[in-house]
Protein backbone atom coordinates (compact mmCIF):
# COMPACT_ATOMS: atom_id res chain seq x y z
CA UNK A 1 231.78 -79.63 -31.93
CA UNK A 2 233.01 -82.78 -30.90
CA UNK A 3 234.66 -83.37 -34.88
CA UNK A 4 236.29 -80.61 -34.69
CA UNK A 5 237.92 -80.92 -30.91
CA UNK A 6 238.82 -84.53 -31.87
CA UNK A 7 240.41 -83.40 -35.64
CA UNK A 8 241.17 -79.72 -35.23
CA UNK A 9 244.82 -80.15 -35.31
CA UNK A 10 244.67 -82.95 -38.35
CA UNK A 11 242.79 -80.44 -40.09
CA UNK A 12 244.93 -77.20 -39.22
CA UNK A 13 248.33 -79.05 -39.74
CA UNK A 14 247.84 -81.30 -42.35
CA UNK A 15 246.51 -78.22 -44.45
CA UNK A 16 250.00 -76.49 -43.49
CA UNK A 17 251.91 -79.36 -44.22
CA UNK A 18 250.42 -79.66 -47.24
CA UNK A 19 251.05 -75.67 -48.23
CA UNK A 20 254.66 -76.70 -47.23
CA UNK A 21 255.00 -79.55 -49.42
CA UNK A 22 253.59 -77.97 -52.56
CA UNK A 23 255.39 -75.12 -51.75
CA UNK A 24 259.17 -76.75 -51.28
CA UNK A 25 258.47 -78.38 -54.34
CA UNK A 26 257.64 -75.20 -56.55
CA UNK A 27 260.72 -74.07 -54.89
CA UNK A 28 263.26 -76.63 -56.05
CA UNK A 29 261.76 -77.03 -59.47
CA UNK A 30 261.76 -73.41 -59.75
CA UNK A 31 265.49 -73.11 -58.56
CA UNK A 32 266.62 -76.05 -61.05
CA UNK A 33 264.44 -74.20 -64.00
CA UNK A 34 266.13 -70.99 -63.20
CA UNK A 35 269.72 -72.34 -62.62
CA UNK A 36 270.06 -74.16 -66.23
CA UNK A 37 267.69 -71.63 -68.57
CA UNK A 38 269.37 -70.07 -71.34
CA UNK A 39 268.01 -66.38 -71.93
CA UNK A 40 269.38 -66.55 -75.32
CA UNK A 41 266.86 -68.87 -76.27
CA UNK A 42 263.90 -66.22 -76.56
CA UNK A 43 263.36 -63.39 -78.44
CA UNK A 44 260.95 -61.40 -76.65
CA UNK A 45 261.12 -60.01 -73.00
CA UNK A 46 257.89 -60.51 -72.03
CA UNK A 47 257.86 -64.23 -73.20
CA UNK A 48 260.73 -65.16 -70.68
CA UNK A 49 259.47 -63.21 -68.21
CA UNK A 50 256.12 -65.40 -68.40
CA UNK A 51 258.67 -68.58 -68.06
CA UNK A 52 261.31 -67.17 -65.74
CA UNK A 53 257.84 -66.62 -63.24
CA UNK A 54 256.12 -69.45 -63.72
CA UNK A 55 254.97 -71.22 -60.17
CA UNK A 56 256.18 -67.85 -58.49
CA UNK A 57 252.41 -66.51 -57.57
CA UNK A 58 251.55 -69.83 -55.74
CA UNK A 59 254.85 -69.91 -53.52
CA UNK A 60 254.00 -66.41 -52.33
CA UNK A 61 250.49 -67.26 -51.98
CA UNK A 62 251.25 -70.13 -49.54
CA UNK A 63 253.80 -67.42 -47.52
CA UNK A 64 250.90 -65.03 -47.63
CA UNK A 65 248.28 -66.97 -46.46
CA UNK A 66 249.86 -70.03 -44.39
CA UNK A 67 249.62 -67.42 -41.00
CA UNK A 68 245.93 -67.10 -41.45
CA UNK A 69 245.88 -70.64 -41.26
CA UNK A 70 247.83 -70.76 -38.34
CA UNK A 71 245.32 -68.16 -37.23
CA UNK A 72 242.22 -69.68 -37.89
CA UNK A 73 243.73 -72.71 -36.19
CA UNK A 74 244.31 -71.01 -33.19
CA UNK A 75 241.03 -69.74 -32.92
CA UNK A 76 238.89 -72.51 -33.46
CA UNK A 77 241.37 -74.09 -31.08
CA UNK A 78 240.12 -71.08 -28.03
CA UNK A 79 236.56 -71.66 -29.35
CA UNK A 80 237.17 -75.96 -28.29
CA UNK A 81 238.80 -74.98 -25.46
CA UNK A 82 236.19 -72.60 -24.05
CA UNK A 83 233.28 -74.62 -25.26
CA UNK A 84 234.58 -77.52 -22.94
CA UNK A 85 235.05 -75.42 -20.26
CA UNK A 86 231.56 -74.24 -20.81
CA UNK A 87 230.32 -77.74 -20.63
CA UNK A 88 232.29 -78.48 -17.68
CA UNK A 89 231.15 -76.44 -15.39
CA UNK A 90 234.71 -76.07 -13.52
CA UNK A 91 236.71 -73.08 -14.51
CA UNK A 92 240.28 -74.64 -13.78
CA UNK A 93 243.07 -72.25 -14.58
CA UNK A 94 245.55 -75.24 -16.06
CA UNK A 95 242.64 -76.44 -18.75
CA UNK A 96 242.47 -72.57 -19.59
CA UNK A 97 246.34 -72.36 -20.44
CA UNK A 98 246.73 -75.94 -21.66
CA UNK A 99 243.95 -75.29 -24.13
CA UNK A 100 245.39 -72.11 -25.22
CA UNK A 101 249.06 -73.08 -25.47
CA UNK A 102 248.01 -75.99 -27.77
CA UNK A 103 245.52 -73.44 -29.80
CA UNK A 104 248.69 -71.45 -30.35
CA UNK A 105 250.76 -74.22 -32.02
CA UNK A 106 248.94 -73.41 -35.51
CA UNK A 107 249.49 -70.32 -35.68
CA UNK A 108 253.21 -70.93 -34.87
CA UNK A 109 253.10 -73.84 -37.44
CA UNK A 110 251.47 -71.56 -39.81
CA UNK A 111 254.80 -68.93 -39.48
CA UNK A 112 256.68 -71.79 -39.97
CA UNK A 113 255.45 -72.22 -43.12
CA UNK A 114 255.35 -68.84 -44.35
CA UNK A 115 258.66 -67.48 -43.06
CA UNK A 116 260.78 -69.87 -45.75
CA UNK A 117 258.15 -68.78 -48.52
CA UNK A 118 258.95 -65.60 -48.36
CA UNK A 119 262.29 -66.16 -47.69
CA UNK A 120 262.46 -68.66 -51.09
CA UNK A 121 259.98 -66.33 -53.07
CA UNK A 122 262.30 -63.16 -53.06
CA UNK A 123 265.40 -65.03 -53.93
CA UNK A 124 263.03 -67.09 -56.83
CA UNK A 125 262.43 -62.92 -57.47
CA UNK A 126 265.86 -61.67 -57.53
CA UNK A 127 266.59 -64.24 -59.77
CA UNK A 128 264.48 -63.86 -62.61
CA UNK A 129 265.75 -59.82 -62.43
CA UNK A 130 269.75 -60.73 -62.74
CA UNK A 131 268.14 -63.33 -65.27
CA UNK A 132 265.78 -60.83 -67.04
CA UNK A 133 268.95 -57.79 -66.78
CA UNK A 134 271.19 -60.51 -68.37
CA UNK A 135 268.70 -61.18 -71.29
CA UNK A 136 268.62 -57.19 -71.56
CA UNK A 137 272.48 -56.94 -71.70
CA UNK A 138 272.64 -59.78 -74.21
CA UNK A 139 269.74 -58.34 -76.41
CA UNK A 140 271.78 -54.94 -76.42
CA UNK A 141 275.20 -56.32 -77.25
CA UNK A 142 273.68 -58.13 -80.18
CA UNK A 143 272.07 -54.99 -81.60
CA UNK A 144 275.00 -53.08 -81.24
């Protein structure tokens, strides 16, 4: 108990920040990839949507699941703070709600992570569509 009171929030938040680092930089790569492909350069749909949504599963998997990090953060965080009260002895009402308010800072760090994810994930999404649509409109004005 006393490893994870002493490295609960190393644990909790560097997990996060890592989500949020591999996540920003799926984002940018995915928003340079996206910005200078050239649809013309396949020949089947289904081949450019595999490459237009490439890295797309992990970004939303990190919005996903970052709040149940946050969560699980917070509640190992009330477990700590109720085992040392427990071991105390005193109940003391400002250990209770100093405890808890620093349990709850993962799972607001944990929102903070997936908020953007989402947020970057469905405009990575609405890309790839016009993308996709403008491969469709190409592919048609060619037959024609």
């Amino acid at each position: 108990m006393e490893f994870l009171q002493a490295n609960l929030d190393y644990l909790v938040l560097g997990t996060l920040g890592l989500m949020s680092f591999i996540m920003l930089a799926l984002v940018i790569e995915r928003y340079l990839y996206l910005n200078r492909v050239k649809v013309q350069q396949f020949d089947h749909i289904e081949t450019l949507k595999i490459d237009l949504t490439r890295n797309l599963t992990t970004i939303s998997s990190i919005g996903s699941n970052a709040p149940y990090v946050g969560l699980l953060g917070t509640v190992l965080g009330i477990l700590v703070t109720f085992y040392t009260m427990g071991q105390g002895g005193k109940i003391e009402v400002h250990t209770i709600m100093l405890g808890l308010a620093l349990a709850l800072k993962a799972t607001a760090a944990g929102l903070l992570v997936a908020i953007p994810a989402i947020l970057f994930y469905n405009g990575l999404l609405r890309k790839v569509e016009v993308l996709t649509a403008c491969w469709q409109a190409w592919k048609d004005g060619k037959g024609a």
